[in-house]
C-alpha atoms as a PDB file:
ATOM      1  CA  UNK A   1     -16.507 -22.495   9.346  1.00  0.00           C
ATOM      2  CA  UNK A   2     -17.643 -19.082   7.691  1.00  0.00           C
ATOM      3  CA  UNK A   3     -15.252 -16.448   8.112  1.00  0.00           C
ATOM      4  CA  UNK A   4     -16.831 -12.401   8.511  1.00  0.00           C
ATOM      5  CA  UNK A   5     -16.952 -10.199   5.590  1.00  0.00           C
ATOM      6  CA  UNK A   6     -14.153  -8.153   5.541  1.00  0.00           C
ATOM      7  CA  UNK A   7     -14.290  -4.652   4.282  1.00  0.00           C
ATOM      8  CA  UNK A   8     -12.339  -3.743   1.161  1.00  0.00           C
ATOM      9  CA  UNK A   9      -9.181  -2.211   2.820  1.00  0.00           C
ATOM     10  CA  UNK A  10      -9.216  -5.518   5.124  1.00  0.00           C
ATOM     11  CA  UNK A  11      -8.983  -7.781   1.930  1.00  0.00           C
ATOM     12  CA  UNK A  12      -6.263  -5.196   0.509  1.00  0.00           C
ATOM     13  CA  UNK A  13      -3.913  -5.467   3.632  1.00  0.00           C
ATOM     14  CA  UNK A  14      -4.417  -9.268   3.295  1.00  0.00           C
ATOM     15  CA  UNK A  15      -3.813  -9.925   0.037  1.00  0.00           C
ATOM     16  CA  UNK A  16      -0.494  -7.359   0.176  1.00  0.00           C
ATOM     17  CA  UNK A  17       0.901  -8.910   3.574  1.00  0.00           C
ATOM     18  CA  UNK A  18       1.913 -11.873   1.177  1.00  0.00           C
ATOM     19  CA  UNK A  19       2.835 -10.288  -1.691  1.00  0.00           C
ATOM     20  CA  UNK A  20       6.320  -8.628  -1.119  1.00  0.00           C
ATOM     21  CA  UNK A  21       6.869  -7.166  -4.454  1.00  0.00           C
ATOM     22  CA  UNK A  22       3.547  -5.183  -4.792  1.00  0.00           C
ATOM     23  CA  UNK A  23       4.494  -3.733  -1.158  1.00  0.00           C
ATOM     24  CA  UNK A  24       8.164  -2.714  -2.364  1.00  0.00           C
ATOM     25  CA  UNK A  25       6.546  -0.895  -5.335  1.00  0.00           C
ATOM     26  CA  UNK A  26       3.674   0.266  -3.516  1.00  0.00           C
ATOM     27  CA  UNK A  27       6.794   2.063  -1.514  1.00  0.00           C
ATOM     28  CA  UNK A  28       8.333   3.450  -4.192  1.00  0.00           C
ATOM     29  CA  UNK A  29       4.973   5.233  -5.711  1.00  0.00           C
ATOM     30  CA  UNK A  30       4.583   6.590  -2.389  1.00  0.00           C
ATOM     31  CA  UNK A  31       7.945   8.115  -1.980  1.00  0.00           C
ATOM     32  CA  UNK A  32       8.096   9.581  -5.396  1.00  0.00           C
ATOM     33  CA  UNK A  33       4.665  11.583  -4.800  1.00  0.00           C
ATOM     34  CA  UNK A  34       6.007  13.071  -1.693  1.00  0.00           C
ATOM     35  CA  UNK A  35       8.970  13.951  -3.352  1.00  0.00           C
ATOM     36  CA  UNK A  36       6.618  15.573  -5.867  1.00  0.00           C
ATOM     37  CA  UNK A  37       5.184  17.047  -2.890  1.00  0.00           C
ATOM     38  CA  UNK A  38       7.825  18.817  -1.445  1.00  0.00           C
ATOM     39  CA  UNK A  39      10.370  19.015  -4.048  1.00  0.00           C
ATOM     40  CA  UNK A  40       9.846  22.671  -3.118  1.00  0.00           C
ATOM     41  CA  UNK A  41      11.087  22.057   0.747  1.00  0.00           C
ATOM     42  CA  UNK A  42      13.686  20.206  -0.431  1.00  0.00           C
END
């Protein structure tokens, strides 16, 4: 059975969903940039 094409961001999710590290620190990066961000608001 052929499975459909997925689109780039499709394969990303996928690929993440089982890696549970790369998710944590994708996490972390993002909540340092918006501390970055609004360090200011803070």
């Amino acid at each position: 059975m052929e499975r459909k094409s997925e689109t780039k961001t499709q394969e990303l999710v996928r690929r993440l969903k089982y890696n549970k590290s790369a998710v944590f620190g994708l996490v972390i990066i993002i909540i340092l940039i918006l501390c970055g961000i609004l360090a200011n608001y803070i």
